[in-house]
C-alpha atoms as a PDB file:
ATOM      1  CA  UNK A   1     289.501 255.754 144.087  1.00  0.00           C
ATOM      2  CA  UNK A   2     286.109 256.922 145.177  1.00  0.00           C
ATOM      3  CA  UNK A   3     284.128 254.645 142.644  1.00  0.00           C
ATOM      4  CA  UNK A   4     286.507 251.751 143.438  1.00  0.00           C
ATOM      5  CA  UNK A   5     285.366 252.671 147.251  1.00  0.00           C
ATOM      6  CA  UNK A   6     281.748 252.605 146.849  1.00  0.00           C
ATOM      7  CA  UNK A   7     282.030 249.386 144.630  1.00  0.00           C
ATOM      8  CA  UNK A   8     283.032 247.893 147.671  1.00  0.00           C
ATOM      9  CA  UNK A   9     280.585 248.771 150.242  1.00  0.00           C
ATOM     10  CA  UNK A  10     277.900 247.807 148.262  1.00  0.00           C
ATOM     11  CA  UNK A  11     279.170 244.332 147.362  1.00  0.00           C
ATOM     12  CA  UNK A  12     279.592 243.791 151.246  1.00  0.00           C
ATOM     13  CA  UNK A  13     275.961 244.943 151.366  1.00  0.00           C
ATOM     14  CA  UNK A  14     274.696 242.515 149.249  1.00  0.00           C
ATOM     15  CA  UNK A  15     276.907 240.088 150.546  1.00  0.00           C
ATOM     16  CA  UNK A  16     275.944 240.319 154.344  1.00  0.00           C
ATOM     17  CA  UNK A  17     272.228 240.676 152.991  1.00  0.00           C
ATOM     18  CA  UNK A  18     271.803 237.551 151.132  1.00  0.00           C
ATOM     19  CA  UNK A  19     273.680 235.524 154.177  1.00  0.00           C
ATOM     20  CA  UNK A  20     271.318 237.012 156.783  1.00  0.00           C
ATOM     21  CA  UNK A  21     268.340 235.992 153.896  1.00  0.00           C
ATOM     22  CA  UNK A  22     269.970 232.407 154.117  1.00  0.00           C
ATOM     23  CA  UNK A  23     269.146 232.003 158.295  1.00  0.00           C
ATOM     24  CA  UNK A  24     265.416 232.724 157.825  1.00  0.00           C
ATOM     25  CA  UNK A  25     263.426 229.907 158.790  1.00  0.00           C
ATOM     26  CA  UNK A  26     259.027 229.958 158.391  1.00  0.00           C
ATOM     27  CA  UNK A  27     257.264 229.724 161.399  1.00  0.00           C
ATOM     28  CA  UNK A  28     254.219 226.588 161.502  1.00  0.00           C
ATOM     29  CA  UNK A  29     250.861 228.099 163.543  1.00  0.00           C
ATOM     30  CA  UNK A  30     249.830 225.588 165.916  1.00  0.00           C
ATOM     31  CA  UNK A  31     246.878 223.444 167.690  1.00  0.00           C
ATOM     32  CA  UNK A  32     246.080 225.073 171.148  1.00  0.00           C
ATOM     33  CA  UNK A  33     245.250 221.827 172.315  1.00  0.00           C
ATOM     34  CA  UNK A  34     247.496 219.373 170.798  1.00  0.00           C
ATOM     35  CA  UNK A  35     249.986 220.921 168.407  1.00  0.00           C
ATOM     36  CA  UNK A  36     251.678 218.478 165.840  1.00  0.00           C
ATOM     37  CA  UNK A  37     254.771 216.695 166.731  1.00  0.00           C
ATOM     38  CA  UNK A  38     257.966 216.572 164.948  1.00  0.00           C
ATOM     39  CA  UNK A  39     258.424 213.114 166.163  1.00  0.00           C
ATOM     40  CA  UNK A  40     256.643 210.563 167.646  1.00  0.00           C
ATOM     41  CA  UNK A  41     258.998 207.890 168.150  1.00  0.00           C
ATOM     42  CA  UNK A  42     259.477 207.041 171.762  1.00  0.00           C
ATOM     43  CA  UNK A  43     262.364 208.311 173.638  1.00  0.00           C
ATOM     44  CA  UNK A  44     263.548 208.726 177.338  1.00  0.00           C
ATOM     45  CA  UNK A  45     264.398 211.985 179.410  1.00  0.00           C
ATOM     46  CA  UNK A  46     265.627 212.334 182.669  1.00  0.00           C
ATOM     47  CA  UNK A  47     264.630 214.808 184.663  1.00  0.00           C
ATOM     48  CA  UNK A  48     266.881 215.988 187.102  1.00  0.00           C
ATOM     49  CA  UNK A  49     267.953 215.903 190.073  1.00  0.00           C
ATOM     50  CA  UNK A  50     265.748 213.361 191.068  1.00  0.00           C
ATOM     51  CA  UNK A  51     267.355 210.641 188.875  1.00  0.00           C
ATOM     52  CA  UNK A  52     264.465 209.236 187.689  1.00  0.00           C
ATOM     53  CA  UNK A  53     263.748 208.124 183.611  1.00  0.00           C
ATOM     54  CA  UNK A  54     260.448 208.907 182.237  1.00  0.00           C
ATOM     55  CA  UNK A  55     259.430 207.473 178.610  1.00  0.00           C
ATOM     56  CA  UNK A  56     256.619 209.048 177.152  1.00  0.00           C
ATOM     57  CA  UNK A  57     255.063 206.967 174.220  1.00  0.00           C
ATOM     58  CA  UNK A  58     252.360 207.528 171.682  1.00  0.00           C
ATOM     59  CA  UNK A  59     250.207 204.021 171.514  1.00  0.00           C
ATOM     60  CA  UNK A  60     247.134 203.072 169.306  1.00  0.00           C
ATOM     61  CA  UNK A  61     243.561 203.835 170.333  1.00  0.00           C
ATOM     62  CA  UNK A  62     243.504 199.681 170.216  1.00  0.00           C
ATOM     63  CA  UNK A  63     246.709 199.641 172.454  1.00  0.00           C
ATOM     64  CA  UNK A  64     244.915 201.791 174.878  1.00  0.00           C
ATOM     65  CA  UNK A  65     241.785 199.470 175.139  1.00  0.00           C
ATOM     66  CA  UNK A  66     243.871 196.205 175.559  1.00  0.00           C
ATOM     67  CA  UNK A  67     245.588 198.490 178.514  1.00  0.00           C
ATOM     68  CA  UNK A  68     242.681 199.384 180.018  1.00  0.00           C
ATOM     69  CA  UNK A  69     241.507 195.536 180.794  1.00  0.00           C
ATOM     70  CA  UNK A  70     244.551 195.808 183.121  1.00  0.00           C
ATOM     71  CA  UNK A  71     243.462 198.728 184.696  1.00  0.00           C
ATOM     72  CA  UNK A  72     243.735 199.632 188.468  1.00  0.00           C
ATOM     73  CA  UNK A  73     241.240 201.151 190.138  1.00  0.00           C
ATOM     74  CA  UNK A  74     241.707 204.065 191.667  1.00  0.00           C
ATOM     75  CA  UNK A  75     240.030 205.145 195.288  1.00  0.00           C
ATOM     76  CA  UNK A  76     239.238 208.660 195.410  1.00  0.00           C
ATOM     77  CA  UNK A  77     240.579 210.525 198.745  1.00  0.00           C
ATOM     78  CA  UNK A  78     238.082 210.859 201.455  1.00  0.00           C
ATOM     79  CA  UNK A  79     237.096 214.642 202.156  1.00  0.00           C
ATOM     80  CA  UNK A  80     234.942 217.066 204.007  1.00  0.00           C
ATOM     81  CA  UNK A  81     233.201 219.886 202.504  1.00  0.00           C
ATOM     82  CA  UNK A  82     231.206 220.843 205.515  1.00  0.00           C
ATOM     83  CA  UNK A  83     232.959 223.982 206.958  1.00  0.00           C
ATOM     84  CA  UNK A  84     231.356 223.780 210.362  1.00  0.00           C
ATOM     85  CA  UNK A  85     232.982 220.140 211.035  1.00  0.00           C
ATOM     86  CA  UNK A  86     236.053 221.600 209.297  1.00  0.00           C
ATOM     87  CA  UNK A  87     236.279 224.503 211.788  1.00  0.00           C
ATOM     88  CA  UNK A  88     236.152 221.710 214.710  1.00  0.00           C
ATOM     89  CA  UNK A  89     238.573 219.707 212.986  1.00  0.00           C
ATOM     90  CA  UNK A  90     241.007 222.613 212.384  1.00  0.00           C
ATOM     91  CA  UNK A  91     240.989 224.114 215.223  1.00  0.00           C
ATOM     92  CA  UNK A  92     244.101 226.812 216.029  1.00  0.00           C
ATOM     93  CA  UNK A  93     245.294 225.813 212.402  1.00  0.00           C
ATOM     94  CA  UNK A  94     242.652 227.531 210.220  1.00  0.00           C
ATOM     95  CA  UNK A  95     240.587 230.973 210.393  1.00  0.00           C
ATOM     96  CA  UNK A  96     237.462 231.390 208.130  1.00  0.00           C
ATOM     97  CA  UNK A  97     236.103 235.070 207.489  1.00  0.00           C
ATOM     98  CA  UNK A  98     232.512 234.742 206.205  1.00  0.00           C
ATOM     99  CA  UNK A  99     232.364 236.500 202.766  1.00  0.00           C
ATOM    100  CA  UNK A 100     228.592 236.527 202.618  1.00  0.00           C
ATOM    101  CA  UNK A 101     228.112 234.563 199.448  1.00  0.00           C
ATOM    102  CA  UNK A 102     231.315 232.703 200.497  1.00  0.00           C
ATOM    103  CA  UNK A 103     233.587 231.104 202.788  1.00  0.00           C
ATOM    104  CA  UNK A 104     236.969 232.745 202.568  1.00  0.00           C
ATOM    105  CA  UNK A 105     239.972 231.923 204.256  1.00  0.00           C
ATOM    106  CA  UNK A 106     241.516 234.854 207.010  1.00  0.00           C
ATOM    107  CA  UNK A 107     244.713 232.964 207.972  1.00  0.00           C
ATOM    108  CA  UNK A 108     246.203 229.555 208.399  1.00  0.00           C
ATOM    109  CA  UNK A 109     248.547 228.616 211.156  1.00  0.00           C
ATOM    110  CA  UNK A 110     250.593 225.728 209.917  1.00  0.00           C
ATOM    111  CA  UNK A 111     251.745 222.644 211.862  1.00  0.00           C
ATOM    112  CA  UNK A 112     255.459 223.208 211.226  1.00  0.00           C
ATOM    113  CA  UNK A 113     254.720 226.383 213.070  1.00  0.00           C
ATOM    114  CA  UNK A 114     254.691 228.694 210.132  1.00  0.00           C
ATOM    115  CA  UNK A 115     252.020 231.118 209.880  1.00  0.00           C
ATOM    116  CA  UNK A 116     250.449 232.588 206.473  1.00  0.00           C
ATOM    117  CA  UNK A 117     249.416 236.096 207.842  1.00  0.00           C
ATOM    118  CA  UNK A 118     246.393 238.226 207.361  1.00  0.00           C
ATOM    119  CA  UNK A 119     247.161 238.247 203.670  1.00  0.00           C
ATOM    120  CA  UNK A 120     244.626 240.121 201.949  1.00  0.00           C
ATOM    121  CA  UNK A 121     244.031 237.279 198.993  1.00  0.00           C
ATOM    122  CA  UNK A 122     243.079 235.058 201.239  1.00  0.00           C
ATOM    123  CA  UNK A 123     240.057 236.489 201.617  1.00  0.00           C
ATOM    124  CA  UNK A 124     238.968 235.861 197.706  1.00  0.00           C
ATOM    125  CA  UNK A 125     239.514 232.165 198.090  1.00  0.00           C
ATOM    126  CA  UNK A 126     236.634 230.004 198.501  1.00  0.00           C
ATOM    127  CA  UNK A 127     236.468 226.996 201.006  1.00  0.00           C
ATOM    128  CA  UNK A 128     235.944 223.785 198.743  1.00  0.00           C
ATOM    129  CA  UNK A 129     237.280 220.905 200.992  1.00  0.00           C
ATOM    130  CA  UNK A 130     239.761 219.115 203.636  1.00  0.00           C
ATOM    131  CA  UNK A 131     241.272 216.179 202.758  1.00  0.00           C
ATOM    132  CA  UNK A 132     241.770 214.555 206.246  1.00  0.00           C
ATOM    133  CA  UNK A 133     243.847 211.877 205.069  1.00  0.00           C
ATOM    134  CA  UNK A 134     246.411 214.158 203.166  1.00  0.00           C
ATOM    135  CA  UNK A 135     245.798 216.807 205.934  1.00  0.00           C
ATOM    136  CA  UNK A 136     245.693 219.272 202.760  1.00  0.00           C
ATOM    137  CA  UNK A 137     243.266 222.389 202.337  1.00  0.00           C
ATOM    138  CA  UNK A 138     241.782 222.581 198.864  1.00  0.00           C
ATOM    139  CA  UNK A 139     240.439 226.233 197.734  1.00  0.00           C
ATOM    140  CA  UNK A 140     238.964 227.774 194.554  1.00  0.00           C
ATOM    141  CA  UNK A 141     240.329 231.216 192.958  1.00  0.00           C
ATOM    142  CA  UNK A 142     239.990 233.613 190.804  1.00  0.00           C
ATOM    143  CA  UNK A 143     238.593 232.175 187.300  1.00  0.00           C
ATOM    144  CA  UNK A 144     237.659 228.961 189.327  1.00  0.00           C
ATOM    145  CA  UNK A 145     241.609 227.734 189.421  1.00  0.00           C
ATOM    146  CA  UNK A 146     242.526 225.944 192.442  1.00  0.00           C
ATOM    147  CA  UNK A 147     244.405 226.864 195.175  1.00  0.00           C
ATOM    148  CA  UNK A 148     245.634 224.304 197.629  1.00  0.00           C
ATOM    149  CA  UNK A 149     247.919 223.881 201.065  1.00  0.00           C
ATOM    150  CA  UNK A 150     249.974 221.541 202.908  1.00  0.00           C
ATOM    151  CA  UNK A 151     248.958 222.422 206.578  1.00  0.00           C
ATOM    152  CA  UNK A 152     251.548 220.622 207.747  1.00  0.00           C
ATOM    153  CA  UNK A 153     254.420 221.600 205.598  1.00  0.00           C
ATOM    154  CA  UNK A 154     253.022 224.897 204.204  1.00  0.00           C
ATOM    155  CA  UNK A 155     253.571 224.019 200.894  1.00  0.00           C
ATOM    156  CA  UNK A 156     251.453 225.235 197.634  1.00  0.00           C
ATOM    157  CA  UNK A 157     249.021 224.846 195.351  1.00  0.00           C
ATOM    158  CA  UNK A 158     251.826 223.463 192.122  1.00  0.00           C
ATOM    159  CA  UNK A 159     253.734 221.100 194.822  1.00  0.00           C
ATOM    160  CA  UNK A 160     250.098 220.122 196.412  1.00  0.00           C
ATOM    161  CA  UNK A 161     247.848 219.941 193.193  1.00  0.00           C
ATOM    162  CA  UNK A 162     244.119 218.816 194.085  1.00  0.00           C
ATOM    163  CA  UNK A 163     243.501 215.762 195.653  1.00  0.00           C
ATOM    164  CA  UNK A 164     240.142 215.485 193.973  1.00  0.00           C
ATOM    165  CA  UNK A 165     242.029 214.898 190.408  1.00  0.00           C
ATOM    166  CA  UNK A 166     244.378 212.728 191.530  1.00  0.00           C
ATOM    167  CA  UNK A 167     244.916 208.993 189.919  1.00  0.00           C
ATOM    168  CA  UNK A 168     247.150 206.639 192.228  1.00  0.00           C
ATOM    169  CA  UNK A 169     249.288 203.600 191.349  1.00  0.00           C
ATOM    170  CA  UNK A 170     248.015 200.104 192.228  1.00  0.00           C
ATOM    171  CA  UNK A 171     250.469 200.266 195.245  1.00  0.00           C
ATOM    172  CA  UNK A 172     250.412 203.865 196.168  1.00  0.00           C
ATOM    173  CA  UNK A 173     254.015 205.101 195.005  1.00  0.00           C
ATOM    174  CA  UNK A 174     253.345 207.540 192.274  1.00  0.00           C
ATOM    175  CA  UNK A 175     250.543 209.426 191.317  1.00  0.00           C
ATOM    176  CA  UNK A 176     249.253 211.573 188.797  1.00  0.00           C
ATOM    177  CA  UNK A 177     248.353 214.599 189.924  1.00  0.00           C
ATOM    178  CA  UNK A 178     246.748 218.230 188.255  1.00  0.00           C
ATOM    179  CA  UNK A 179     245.942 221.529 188.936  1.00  0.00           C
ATOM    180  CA  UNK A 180     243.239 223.708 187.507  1.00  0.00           C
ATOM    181  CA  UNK A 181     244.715 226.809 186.337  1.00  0.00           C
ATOM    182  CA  UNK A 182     241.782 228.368 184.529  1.00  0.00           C
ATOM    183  CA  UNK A 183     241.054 228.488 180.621  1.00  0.00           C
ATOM    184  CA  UNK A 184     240.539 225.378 180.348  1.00  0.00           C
ATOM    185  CA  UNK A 185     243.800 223.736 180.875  1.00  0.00           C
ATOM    186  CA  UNK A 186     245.745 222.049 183.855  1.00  0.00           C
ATOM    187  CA  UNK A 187     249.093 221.616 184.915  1.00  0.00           C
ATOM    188  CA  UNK A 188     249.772 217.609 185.715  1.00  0.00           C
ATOM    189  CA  UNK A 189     252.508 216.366 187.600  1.00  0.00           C
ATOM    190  CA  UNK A 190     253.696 213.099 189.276  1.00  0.00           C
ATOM    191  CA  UNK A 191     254.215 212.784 192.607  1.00  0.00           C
ATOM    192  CA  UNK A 192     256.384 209.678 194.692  1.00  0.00           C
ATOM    193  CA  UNK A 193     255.240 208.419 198.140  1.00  0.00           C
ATOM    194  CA  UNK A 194     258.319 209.052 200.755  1.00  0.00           C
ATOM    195  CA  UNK A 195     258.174 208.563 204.157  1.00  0.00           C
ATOM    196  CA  UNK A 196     254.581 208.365 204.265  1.00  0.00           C
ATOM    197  CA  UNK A 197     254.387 211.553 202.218  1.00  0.00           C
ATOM    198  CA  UNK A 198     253.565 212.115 198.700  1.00  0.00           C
ATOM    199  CA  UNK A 199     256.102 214.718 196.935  1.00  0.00           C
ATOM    200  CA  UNK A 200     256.509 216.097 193.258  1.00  0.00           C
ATOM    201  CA  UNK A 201     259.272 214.590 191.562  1.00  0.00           C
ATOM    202  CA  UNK A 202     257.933 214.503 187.812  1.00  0.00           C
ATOM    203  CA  UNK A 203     256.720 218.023 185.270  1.00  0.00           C
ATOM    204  CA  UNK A 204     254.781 215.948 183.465  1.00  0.00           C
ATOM    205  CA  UNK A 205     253.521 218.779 180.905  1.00  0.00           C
ATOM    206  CA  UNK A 206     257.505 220.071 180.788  1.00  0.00           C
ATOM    207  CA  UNK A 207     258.793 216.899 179.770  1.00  0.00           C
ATOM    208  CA  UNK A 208     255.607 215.756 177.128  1.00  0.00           C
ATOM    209  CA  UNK A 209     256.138 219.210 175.614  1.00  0.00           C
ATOM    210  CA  UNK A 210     259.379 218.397 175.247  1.00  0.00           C
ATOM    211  CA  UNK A 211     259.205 215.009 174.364  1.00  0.00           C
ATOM    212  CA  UNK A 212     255.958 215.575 171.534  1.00  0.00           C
ATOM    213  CA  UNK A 213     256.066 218.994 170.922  1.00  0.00           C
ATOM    214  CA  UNK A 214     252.414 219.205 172.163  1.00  0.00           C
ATOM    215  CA  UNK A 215     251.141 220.987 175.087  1.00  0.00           C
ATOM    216  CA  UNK A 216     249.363 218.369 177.518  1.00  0.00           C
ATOM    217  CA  UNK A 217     246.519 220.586 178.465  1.00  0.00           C
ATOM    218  CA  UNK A 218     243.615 218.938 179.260  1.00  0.00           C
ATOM    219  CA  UNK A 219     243.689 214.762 179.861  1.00  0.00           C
ATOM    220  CA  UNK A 220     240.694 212.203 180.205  1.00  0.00           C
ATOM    221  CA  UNK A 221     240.360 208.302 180.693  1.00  0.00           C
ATOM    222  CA  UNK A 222     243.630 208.301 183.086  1.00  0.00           C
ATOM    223  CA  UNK A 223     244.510 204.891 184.492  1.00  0.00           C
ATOM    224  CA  UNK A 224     247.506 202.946 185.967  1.00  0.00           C
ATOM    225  CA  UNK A 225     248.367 199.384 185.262  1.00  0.00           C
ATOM    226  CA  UNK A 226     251.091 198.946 187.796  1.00  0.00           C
ATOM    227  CA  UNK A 227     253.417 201.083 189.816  1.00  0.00           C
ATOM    228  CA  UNK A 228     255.098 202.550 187.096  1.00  0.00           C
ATOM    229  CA  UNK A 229     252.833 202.565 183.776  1.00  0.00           C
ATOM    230  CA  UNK A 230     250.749 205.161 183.426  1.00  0.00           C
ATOM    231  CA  UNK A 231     248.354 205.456 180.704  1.00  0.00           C
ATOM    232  CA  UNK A 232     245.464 208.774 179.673  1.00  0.00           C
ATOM    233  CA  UNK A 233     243.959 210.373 176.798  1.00  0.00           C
ATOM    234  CA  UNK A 234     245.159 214.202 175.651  1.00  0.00           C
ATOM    235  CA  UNK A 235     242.381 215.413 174.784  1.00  0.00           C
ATOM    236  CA  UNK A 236     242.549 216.706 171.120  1.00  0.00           C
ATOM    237  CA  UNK A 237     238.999 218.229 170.058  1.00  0.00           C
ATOM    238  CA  UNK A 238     236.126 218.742 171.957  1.00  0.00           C
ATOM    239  CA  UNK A 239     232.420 217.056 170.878  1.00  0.00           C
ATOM    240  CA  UNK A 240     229.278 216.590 172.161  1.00  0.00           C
ATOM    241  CA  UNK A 241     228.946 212.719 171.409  1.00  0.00           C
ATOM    242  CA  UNK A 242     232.318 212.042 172.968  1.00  0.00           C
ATOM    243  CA  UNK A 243     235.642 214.070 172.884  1.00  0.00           C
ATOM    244  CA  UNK A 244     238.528 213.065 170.335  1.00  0.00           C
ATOM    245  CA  UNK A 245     241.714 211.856 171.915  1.00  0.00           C
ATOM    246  CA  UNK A 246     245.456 210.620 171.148  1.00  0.00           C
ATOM    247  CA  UNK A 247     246.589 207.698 174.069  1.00  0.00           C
ATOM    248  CA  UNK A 248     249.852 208.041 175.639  1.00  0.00           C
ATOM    249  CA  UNK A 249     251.789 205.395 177.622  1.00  0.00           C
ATOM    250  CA  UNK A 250     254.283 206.808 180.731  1.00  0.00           C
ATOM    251  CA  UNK A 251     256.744 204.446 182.155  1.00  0.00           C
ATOM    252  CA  UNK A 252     258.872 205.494 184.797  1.00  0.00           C
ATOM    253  CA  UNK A 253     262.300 203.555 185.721  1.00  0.00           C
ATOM    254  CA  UNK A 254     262.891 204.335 189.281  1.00  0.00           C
ATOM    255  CA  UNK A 255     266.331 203.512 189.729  1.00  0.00           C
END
């Protein structure tokens, strides 16, 4: 009875081991800039809950250039980096603490009435500008990332992004917008005008990562060719004569 016993736990053994052997997939190292897709055919996701469709498309370098003779162009936002005009201009709403070797930032009093405080890492942001038009506060932190704020709303830097990177659409209802978030890479999202106020409504690097199982890092050569085409370069090696891209086409169906 005892042999028959411990015939029987060791068949189960080697039963349950060769099943669990069975579920063992390898594991594929990847690019850190542009890691290599399982599929490149173009396809549609909706993000929610904003109800708008995003297709994300891999085109030819060719494709690209034929784009680009339709090409927008794109008006950079007016700004002011000199801090003494900016103190006039701000008024009640902003507090600098001189840091020396920088301008750092002691408190903001917001227009919705919210204040920030006396917070403490405040201080290590830099001044860089004040986008008038946008009435937004662009800083630099830690590792040179940016920090940015809404002074009317209070919002942050990853609903704000930097006004300095952003590319608009021929007729001002989406943009392309990025922050810098230190080695090397930035996060890009896509903001809609509403009510005379632009507001994310698109994770552009969640739903490309999802959609080419690459990580949209770091972009160049971005352009619109109407409202809601959007066309840039992921930026795939790094060179000295000229970097290395693949060309992507965005279309958003705004329902």
């Amino acid at each position: 009875m005892s042999k028959l016993l411990t015939y029987c736990i060791a068949l189960a053994f080697l039963s349950c081991r060769g099943a669990s052997e069975k579920t063992v997939t390898a594991t594929v190292p990847t690019d850190t800039i542009a890691q290599t897709a399982t599929a490149e055919q173009k396809d549609t996701i909706k993000p929610e809950p904003q109800g708008i469709r995003v297709s994300i498309e891999k085109i030819s370098a060719d494709q690209f250039a034929a784009a680009n003779t339709h090409a927008k162009a794109n008006k950079p936002i007016l700004k002011i980096t000199d801090p003494e005009l900016v103190q006039k201009k701000l008024a009640g709403i902003l507090e600098f603490k001189d840091n020396d070797d920088y301008l750092g930032i002691k408190r903001i009093n917001f227009r919705n009435g919210a204040s920030s405080g006396d917070k403490e890492e405040f201080e290590e942001y830099s001044f860089m500008a004040y986008f008038p038009t946008e009435d937004i506060l662009l800083c630099e932190g830690g590792h040179t990332t940016d920090v940015s704020f809404d002074l009317v709303t209070g919002e942050e830097t990853y609903e704000v992004g930097n006004p300095d990177l952003v590319t608009t659409s021929p007729n001002g209802r989406y943009r392309l917008n990025k922050v810098y978030e230190g080695q090397e890479c930035f996060y890009h999202f896509i903001q809609k005008k509403e009510k005379q106020k632009f507001r994310k409504v698109i994770e552009l690097g969640e739903l490309f990562e999802k959609e080419t199982k690459k990580w949209l890092c770091v972009t160049e050569r971005e352009f619109w060719t109407d409202d809601f085409t959007l066309y840039f370069g992921l930026v795939t090696q790094y060179k000295e004569d000229g970097n290395e891209h693949e060309f992507y086409k965005v279309t958003i169906f705004d329902d």
